[in-house]
C-alpha atoms as a PDB file:
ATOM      1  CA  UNK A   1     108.060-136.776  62.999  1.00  0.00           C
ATOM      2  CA  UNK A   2     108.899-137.934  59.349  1.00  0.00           C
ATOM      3  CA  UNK A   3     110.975-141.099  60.765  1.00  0.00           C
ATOM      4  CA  UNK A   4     108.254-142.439  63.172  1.00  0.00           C
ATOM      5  CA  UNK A   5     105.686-141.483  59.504  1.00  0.00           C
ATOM      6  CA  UNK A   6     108.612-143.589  58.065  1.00  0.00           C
ATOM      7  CA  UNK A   7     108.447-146.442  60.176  1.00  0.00           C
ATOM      8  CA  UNK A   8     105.071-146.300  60.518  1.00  0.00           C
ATOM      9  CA  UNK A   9     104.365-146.990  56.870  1.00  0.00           C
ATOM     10  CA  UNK A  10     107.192-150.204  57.449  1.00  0.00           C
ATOM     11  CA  UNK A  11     104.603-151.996  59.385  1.00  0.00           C
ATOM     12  CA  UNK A  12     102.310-153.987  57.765  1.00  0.00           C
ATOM     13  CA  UNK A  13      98.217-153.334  58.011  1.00  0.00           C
ATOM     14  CA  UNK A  14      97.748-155.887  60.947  1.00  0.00           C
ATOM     15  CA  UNK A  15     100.832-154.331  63.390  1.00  0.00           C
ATOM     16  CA  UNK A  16      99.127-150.427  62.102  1.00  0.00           C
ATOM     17  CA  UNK A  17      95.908-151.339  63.489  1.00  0.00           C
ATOM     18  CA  UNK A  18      97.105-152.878  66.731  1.00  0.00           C
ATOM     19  CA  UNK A  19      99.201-149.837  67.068  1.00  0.00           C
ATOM     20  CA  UNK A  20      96.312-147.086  66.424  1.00  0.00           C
ATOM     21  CA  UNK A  21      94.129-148.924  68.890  1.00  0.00           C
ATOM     22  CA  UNK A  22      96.519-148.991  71.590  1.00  0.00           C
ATOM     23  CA  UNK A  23      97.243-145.373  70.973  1.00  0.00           C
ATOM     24  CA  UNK A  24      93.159-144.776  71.231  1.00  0.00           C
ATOM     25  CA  UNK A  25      92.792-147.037  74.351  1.00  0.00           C
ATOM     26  CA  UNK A  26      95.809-145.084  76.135  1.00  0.00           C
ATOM     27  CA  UNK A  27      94.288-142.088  75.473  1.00  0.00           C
ATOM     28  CA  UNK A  28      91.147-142.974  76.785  1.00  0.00           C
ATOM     29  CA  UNK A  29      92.710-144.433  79.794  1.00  0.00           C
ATOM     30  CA  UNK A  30      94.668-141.357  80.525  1.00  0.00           C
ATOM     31  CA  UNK A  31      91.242-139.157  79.432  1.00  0.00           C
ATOM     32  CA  UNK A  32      89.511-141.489  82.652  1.00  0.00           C
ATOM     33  CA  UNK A  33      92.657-141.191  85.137  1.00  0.00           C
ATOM     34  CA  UNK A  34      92.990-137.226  84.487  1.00  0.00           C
ATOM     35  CA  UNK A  35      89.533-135.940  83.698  1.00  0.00           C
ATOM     36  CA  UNK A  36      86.425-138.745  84.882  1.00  0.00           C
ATOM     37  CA  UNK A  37      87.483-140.461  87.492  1.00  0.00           C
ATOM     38  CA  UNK A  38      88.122-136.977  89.656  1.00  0.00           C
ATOM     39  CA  UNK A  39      84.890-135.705  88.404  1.00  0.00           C
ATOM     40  CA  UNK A  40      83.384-139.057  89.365  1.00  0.00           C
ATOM     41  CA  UNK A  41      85.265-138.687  93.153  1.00  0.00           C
ATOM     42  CA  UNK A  42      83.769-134.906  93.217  1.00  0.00           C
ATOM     43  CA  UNK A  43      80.232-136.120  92.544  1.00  0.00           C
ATOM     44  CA  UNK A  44      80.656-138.750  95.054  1.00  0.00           C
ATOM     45  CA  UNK A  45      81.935-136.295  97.411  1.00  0.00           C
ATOM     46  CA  UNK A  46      79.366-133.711  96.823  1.00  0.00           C
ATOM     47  CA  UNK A  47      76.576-136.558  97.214  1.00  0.00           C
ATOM     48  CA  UNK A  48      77.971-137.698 100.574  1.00  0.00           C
ATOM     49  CA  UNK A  49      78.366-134.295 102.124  1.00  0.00           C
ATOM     50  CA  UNK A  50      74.722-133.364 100.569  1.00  0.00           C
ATOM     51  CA  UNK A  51      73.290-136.413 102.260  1.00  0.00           C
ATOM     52  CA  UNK A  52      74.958-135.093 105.678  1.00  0.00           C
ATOM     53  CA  UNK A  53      74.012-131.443 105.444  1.00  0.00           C
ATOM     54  CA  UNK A  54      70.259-132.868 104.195  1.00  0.00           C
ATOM     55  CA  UNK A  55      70.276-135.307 107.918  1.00  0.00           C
ATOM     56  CA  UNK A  56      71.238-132.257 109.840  1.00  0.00           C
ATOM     57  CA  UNK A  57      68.905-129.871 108.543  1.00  0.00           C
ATOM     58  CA  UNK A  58      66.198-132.279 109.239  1.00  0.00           C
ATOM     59  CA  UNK A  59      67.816-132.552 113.081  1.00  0.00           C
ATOM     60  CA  UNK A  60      67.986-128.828 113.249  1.00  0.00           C
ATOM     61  CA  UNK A  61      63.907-128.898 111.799  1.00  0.00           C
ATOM     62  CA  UNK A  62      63.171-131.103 114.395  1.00  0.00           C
ATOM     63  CA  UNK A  63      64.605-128.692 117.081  1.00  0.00           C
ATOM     64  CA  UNK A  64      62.860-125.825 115.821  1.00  0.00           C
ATOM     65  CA  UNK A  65      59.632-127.596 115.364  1.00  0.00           C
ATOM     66  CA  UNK A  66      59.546-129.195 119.394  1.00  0.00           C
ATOM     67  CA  UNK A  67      61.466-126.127 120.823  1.00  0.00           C
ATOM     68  CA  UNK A  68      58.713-125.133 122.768  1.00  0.00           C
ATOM     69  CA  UNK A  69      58.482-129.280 124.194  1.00  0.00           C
ATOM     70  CA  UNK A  70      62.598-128.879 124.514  1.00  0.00           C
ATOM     71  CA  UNK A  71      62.054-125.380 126.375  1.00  0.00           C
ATOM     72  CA  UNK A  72      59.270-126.960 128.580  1.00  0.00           C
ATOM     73  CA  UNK A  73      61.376-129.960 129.648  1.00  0.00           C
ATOM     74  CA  UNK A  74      64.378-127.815 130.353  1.00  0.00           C
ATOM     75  CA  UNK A  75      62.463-125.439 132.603  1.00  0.00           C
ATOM     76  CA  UNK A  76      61.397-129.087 134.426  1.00  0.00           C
ATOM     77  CA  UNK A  77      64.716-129.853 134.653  1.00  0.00           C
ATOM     78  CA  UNK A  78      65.821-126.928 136.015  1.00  0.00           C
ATOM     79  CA  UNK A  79      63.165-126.559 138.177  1.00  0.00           C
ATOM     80  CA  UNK A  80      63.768-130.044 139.810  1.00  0.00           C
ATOM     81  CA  UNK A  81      67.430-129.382 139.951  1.00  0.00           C
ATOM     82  CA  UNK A  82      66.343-126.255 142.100  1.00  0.00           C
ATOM     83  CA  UNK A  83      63.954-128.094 144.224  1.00  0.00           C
ATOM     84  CA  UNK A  84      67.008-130.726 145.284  1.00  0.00           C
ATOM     85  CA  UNK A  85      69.476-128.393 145.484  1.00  0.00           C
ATOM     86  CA  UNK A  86      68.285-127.670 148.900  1.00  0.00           C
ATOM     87  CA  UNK A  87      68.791-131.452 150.082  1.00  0.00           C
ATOM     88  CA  UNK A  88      72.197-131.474 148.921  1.00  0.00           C
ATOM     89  CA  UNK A  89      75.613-131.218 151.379  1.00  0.00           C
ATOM     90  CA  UNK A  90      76.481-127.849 150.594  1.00  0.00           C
ATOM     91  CA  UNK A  91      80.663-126.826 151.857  1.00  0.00           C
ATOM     92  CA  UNK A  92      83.500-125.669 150.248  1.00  0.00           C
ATOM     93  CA  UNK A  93      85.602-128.807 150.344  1.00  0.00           C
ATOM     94  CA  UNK A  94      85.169-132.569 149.693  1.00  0.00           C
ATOM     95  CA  UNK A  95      86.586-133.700 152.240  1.00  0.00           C
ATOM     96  CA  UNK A  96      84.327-130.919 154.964  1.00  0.00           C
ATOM     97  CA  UNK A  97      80.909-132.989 153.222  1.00  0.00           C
ATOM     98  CA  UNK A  98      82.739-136.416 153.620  1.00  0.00           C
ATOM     99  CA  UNK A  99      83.171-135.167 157.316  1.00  0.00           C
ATOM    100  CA  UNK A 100      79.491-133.626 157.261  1.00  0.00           C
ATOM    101  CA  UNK A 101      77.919-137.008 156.064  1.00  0.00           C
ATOM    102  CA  UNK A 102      79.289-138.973 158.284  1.00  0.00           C
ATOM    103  CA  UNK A 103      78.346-136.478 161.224  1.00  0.00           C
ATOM    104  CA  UNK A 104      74.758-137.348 159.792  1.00  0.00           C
ATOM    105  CA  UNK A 105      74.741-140.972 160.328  1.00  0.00           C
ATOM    106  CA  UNK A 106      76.465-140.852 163.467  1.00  0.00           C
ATOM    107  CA  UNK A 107      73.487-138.530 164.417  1.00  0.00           C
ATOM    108  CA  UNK A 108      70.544-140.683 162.879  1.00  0.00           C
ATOM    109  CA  UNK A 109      72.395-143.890 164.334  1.00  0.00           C
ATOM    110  CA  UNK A 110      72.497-141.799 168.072  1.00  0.00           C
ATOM    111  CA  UNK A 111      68.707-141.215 167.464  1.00  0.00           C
ATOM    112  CA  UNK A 112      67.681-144.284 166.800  1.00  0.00           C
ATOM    113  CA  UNK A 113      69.982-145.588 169.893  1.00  0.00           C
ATOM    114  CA  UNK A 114      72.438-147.302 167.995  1.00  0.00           C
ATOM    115  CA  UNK A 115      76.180-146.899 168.052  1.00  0.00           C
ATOM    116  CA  UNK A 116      78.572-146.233 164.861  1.00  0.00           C
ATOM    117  CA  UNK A 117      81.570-148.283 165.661  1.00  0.00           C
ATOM    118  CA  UNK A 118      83.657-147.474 162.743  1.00  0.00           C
ATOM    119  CA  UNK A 119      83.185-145.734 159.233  1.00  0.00           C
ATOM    120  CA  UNK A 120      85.157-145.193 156.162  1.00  0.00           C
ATOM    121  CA  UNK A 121      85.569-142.620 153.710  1.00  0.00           C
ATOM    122  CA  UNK A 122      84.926-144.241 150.192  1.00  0.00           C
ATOM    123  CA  UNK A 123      86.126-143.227 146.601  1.00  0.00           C
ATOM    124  CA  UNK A 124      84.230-139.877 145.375  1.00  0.00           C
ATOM    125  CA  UNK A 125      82.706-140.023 142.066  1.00  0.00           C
ATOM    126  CA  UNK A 126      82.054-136.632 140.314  1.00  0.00           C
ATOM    127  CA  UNK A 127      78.977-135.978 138.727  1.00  0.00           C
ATOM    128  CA  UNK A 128      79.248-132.659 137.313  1.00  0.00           C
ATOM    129  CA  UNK A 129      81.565-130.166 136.816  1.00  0.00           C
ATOM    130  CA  UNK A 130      79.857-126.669 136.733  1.00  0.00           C
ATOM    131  CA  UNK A 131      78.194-126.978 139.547  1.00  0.00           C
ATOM    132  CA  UNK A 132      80.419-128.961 140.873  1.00  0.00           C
ATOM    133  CA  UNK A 133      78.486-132.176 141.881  1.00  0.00           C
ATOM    134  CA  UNK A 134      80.178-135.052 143.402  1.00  0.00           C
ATOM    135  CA  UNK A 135      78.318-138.312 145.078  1.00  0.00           C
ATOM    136  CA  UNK A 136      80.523-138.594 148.650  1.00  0.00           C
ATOM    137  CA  UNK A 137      80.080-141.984 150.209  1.00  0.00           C
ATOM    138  CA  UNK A 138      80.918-144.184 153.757  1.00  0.00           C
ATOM    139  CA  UNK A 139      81.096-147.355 154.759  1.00  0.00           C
ATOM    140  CA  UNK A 140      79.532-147.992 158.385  1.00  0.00           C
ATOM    141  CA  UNK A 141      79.796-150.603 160.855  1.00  0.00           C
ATOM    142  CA  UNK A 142      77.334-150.757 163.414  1.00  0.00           C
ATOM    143  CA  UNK A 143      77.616-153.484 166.060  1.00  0.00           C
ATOM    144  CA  UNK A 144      75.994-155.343 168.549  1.00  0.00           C
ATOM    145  CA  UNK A 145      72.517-154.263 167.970  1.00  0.00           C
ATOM    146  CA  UNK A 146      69.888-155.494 170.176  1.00  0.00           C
ATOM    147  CA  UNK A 147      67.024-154.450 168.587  1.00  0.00           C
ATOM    148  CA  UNK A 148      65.552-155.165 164.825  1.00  0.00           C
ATOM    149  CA  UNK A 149      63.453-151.858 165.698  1.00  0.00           C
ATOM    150  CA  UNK A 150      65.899-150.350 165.773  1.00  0.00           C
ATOM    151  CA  UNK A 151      67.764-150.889 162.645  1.00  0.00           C
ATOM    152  CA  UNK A 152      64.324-150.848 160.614  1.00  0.00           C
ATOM    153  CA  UNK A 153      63.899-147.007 162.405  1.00  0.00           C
ATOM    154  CA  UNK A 154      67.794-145.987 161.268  1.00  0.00           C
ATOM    155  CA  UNK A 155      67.685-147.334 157.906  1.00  0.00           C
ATOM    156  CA  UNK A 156      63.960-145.760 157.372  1.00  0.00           C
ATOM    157  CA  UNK A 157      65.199-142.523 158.556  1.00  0.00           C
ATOM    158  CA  UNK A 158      68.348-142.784 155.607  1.00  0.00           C
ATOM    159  CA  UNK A 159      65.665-143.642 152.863  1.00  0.00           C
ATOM    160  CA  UNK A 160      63.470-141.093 154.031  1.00  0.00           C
ATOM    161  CA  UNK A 161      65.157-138.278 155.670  1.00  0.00           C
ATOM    162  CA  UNK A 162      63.692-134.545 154.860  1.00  0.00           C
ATOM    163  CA  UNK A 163      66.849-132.631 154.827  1.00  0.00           C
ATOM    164  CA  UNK A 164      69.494-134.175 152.986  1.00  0.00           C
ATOM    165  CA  UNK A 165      69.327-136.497 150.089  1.00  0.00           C
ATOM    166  CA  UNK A 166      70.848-140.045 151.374  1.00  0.00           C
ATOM    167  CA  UNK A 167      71.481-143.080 149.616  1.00  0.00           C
ATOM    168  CA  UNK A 168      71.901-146.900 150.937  1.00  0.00           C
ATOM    169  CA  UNK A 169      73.626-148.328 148.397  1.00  0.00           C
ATOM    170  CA  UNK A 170      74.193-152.203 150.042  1.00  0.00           C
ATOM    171  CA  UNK A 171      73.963-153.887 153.445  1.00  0.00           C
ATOM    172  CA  UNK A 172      75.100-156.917 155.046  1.00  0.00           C
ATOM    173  CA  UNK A 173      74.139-158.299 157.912  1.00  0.00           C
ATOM    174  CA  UNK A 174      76.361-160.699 159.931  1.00  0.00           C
ATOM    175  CA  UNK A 175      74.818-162.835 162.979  1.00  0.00           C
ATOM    176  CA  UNK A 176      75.531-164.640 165.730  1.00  0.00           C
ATOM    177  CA  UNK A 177      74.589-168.415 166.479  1.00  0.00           C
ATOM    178  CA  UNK A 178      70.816-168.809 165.895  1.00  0.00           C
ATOM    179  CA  UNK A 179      69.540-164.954 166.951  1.00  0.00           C
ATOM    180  CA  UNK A 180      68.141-163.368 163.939  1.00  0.00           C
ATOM    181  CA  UNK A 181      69.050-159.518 165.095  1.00  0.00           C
ATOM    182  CA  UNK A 182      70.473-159.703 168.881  1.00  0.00           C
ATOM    183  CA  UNK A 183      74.323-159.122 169.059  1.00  0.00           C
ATOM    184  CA  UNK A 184      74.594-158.761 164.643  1.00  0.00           C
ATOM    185  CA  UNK A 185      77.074-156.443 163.143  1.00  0.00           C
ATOM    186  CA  UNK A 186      75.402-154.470 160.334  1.00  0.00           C
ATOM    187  CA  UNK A 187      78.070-152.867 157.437  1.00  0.00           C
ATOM    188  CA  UNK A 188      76.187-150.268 154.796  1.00  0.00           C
ATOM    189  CA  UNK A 189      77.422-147.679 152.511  1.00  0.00           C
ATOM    190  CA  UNK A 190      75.686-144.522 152.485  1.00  0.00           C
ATOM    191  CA  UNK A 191      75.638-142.089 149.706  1.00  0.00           C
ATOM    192  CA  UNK A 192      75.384-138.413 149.620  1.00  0.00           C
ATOM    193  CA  UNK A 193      75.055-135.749 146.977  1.00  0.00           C
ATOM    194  CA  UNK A 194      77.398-132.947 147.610  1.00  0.00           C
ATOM    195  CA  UNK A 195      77.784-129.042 146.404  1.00  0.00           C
ATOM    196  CA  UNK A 196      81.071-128.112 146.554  1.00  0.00           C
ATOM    197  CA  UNK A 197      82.131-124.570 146.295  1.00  0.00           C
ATOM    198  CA  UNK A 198      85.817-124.232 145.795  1.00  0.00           C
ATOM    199  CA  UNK A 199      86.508-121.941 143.026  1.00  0.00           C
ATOM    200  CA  UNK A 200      89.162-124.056 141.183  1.00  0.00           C
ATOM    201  CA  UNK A 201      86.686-126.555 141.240  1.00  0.00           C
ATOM    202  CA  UNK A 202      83.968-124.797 139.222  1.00  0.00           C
END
């Protein structure tokens, strides 16, 4: 400590000055790298994670202010869910409803004296998991009809059948020469909504 006092008093009044004031500003920077700067990041922290826990008490206010409009919808909901449950393919595999629906068109199409020619098992698309919901749907090709009554009557009893929900998602329509219906090949996907109750499943 006396040698650096020693050398110290060497330098002359300019070089002592610099010195002292790069001593001070060191310490100061060190003081703002150890002790402010963290205390800064904590305030900034705190703010942030105030600001967060202030939005989601005003969310959970919300809830508890409209639970009785939240309890009211659900209870709609549920009610509605009950009230189509009833149109819905109801068997214990996907494949027995894919094999169900298309005993329902083939039956509507019979009715309405028209003939399914061929029909395809499309892509299921799961809709919910518990219950287990999946939209099943089929391709159909009906040909050579001979009567636009007729196909208006099929497709009418699809859109509007009472005991199972059913679906036409597209048609096409494919004629021959210059008769609008006679003789025309009709191709439509139908879509059902399906229960299923296999036990891995749910």
């Amino acid at each position: 400590m006396g040698k650096l006092l020693e050398r110290f008093r060497k330098f002359k009044t300019r070089e002592r000055v610099l010195l002292i004031v790069s001593i001070i500003v060191l310490f100061y920077i060190g003081i703002d790298r150890i002790v402010v700067t963290p205390f800064l990041k904590s305030i900034n922290e705190t703010k942030e994670r105030l600001e967060t826990q202030k939005k989601l008490l005003k969310k959970y206010y919300s809830f508890v202010i409209n639970k009785k409009q939240y309890e009211t919808r659900l209870n709609d909901l549920e009610q509605y869910y009950l009230e189509l449950q009833d149109k819905f393919l109801s068997e214990k595999t996907e494949d027995i409803a894919s094999a169900k629906l298309q005993d329902i068109i083939d039956e509507l199409a019979d009715n309405n004296g028209l003939d399914v020619t061929r029909s395809t098992v499309l892509k299921k698309e799961v809709i919910n998991k518990n219950p287990y919901l999946i939209a099943i749907s089929i391709n159909v090709e009906i040909n050579d009809i001979d009567s636009s009554q007729k196909l208006q009557n099929f497709l009418y009893s699809i859109e509007y059948n009472n005991d199972k929900l059913l679906f036409i998602d597209d048609i096409k329509i494919k004629t021959l020469g210059l008769s609008v219906i006679k003789g025309a090949t009709v191709s439509s996907t139908f879509t059902a909504i399906a229960s299923i109750e296999m036990e891995e499943k749910s």
